[in-house]
Protein backbone atom coordinates (compact mmCIF):
# COMPACT_ATOMS: atom_id res chain seq x y z
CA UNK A 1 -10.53 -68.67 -115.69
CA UNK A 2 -10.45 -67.26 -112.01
CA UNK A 3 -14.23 -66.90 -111.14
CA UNK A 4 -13.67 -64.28 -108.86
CA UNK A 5 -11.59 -62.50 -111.19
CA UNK A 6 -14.91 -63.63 -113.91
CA UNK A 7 -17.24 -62.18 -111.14
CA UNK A 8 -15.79 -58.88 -110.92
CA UNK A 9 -14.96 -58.19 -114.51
CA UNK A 10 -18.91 -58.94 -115.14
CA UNK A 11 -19.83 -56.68 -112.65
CA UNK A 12 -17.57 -53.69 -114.91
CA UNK A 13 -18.50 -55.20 -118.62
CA UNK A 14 -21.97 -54.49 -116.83
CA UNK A 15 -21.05 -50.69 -115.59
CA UNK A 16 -19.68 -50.49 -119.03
CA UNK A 17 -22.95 -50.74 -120.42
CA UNK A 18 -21.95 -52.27 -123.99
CA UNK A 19 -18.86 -54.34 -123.44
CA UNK A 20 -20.73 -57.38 -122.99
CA UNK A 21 -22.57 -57.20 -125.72
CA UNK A 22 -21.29 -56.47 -129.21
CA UNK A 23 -18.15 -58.10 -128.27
CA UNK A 24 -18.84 -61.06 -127.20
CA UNK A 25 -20.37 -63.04 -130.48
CA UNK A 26 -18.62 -63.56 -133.33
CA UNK A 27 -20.73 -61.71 -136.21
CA UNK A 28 -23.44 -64.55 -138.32
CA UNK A 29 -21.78 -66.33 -140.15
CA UNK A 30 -17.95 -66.29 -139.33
CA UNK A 31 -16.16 -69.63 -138.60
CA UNK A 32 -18.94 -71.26 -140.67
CA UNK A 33 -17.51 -70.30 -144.35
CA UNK A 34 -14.64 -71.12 -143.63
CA UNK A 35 -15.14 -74.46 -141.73
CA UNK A 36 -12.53 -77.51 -143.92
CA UNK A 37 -9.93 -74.71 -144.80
CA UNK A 38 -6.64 -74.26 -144.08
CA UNK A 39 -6.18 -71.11 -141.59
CA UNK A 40 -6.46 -68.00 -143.27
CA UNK A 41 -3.46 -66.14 -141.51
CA UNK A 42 -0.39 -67.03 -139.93
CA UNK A 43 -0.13 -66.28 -136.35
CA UNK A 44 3.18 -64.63 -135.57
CA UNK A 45 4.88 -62.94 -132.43
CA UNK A 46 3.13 -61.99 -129.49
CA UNK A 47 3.74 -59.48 -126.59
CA UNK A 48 3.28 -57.64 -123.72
CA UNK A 49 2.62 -53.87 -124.70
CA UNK A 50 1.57 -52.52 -121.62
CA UNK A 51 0.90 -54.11 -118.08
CA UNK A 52 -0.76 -51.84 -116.68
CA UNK A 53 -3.76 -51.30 -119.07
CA UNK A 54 -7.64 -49.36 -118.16
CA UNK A 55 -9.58 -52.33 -120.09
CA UNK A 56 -12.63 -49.91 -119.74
CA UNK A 57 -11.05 -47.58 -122.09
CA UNK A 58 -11.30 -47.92 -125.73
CA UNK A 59 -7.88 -48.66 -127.48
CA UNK A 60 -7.30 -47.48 -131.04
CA UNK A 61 -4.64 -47.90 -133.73
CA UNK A 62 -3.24 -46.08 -136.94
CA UNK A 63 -0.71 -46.67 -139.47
CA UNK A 64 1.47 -44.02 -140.96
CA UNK A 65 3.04 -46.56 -143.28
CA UNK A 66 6.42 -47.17 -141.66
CA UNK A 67 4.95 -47.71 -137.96
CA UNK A 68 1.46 -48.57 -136.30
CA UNK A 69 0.85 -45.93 -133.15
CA UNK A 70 -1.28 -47.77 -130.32
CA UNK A 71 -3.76 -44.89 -128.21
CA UNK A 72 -5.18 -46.11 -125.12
CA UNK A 73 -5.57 -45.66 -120.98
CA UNK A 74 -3.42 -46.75 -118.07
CA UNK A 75 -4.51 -47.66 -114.43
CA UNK A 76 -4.43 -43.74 -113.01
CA UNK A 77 -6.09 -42.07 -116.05
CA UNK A 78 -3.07 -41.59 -118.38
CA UNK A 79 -3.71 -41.49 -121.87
CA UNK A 80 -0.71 -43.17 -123.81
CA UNK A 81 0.33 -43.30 -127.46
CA UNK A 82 2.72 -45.82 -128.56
CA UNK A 83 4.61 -46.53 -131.82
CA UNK A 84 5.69 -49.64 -132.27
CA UNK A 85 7.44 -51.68 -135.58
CA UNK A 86 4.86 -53.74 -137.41
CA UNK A 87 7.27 -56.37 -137.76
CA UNK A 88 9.23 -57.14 -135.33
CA UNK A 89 6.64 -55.18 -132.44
CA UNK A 90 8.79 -53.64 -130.93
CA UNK A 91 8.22 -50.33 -129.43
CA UNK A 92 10.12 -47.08 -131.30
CA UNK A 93 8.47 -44.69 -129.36
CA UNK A 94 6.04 -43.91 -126.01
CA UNK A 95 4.66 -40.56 -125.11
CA UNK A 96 1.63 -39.66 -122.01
CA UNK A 97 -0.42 -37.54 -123.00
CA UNK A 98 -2.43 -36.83 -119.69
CA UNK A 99 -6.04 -37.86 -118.76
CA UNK A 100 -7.58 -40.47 -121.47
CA UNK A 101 -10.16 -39.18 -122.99
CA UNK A 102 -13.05 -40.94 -124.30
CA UNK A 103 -16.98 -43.15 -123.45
CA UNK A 104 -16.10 -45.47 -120.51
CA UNK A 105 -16.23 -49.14 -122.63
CA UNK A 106 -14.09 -51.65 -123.43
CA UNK A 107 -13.65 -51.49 -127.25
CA UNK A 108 -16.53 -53.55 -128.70
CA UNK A 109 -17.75 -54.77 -132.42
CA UNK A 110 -15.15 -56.17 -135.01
CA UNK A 111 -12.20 -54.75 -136.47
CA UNK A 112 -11.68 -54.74 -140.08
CA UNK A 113 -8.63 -53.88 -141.82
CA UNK A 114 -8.09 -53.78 -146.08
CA UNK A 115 -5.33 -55.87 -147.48
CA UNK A 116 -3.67 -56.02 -150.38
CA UNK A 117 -5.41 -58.80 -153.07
CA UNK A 118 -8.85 -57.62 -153.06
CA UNK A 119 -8.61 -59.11 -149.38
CA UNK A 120 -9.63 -58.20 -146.08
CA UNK A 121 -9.45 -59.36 -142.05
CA UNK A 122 -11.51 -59.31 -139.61
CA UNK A 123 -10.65 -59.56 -135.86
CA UNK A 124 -13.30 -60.33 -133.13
CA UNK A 125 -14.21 -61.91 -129.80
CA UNK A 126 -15.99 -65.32 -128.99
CA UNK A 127 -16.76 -66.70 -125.82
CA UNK A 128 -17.97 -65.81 -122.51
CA UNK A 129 -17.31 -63.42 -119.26
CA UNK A 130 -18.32 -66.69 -117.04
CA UNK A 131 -15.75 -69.30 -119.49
CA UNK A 132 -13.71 -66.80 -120.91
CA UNK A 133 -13.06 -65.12 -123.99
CA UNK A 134 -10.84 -65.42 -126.94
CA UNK A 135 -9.50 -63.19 -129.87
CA UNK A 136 -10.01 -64.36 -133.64
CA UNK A 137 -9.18 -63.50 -136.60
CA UNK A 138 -9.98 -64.24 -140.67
CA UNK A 139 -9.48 -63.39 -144.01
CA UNK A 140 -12.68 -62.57 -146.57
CA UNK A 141 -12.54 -61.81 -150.35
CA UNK A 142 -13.60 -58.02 -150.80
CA UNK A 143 -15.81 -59.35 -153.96
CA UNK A 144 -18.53 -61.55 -152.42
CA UNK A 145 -17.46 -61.71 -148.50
CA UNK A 146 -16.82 -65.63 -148.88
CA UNK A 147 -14.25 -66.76 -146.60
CA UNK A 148 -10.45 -67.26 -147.76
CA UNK A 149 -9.59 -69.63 -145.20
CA UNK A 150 -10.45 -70.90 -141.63
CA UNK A 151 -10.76 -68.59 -138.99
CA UNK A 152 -8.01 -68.60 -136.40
CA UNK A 153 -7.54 -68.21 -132.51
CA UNK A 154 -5.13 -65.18 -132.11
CA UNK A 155 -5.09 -65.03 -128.72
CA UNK A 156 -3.16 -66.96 -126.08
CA UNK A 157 -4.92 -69.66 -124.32
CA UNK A 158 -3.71 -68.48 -120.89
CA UNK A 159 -5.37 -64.82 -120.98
CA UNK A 160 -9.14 -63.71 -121.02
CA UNK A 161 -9.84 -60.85 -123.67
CA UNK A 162 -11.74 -57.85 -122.48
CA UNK A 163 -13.35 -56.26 -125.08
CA UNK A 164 -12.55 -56.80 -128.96
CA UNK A 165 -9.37 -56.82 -130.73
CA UNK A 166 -8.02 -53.54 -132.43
CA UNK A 167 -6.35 -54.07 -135.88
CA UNK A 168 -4.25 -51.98 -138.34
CA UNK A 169 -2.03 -52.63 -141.48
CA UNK A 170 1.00 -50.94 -142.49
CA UNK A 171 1.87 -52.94 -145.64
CA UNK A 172 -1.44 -54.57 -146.75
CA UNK A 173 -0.72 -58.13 -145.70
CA UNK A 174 0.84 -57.79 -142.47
CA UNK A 175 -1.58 -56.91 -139.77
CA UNK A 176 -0.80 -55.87 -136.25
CA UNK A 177 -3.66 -56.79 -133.80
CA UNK A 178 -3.83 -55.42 -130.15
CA UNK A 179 -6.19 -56.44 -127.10
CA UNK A 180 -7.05 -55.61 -123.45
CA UNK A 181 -6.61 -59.36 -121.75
CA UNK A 182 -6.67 -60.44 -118.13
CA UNK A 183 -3.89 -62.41 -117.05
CA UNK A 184 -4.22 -63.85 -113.46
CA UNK A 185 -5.45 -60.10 -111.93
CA UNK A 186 -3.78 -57.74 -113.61
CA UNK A 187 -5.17 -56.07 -117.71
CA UNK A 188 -2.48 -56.13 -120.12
CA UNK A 189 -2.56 -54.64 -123.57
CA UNK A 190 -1.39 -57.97 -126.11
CA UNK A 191 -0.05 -57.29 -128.91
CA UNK A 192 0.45 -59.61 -131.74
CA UNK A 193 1.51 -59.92 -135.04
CA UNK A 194 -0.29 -61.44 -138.09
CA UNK A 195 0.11 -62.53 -141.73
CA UNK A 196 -2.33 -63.01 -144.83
CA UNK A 197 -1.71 -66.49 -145.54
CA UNK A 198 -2.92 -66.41 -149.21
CA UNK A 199 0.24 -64.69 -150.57
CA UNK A 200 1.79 -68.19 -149.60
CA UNK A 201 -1.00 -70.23 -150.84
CA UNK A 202 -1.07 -68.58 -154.19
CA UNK A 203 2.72 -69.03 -154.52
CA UNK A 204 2.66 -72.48 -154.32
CA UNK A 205 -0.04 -73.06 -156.65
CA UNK A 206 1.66 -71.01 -159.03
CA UNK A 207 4.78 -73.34 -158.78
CA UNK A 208 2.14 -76.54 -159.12
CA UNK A 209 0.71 -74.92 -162.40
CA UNK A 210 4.36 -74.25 -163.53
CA UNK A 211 5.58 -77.69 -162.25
CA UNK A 212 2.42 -79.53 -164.57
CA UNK A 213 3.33 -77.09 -167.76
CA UNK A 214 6.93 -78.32 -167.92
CA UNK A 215 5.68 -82.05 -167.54
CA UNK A 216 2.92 -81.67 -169.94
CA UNK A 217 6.14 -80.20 -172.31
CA UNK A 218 8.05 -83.63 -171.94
């Protein structure tokens, strides 16, 4: 990444107080369970929510069901709350609602979201402010937290994530995953879409066991 643009997001994770800490390391443990397995989501469309994104302001999502509504700051302390589709991401509605409130601080921590299954996913942030940082996600079995697949790289290779991802499901195996990310010098809020990959792999091994009963039958 830019080191000047590295140097001067340092100095605010510093001002920020927590930014750099929590949100930096992936939690013990992740990307080791599931090292030799397949990846445990699909990765699928990504955008551009917002260009013009306050990375020291936490952003937060909810699901009403039908849509996932994205709260966070703008450059010029506007609070702004958008609803977007959780499948195709695009954006049904966009309202201001005046100064953002909240603790200066990029989000921090991981983001964990229930899916259908017994499942769950997990979104977080690896790297460093000095080599950059990336967005991951991965899928865990609610029962004894062992990993359902490999974790994967959600974020694009050309950005630097501030902060840690925000997730939310409207369905239970889709997942819509948003992020403050520097891109060249501007913050941009990403926004990208993801899918439990297990609903695939269990459909296929169903067909396998089917396929093996009708040539055990012959």
């Amino acid at each position: 990444m830019n080191m000047k643009l590295g140097l001067g997001l340092a100095g605010a994770l510093g001002l920020a107080g927590c930014a750099a800490g929590g949100a930096e390391h992936a939690p013990v443990g992740f990307g080791v369970r599931g090292q030799g397995l397949a990846p445990s989501v699909h990765v699928g469309e990504a955008r551009v929510l917002d260009t013009r994104v306050n990375p020291m302001l936490p952003v937060s999502l909810a699901s009403d069901g039908s849509a996932v509504a994205v709260t966070y700051g703008r450059t010029g302390g506007s609070g702004t709350t958008t609803r977007i589709d959780p499948s195709s991401l695009r954006a049904l509605s966009s309202r201001t609602e005046g100064p953002a409130e909240g603790l200066l601080g990029a989000s921090t921590g991981t983001s964990r979201v229930a899916l259908e299954g017994n499942r769950y996913l997990v979104c977080w942030t690896v790297g460093s402010v000095e080599w950059g940082r990336r967005a991951m996600a991965q899928v865990f079995d609610s029962a004894d937290g062992s990993a359902l697949g490999a974790p994967v790289e959600i974020s694009s290779p050309d950005v630097d994530v501030v902060g840690a991802p925000r997730a939310a499901s409207a369905d239970g195996r889709h997942v819509v995953v948003t992020f403050a990310a520097s891109s060249g010098r501007a913050f941009e809020l990403n926004v990208v879409s993801l899918e439990d990959a297990a609903p695939e792999a269990g459909s296929r091994n169903t067909q396998d066991t089917r396929n093996a009963e009708i040539w055990a039958q012959r």
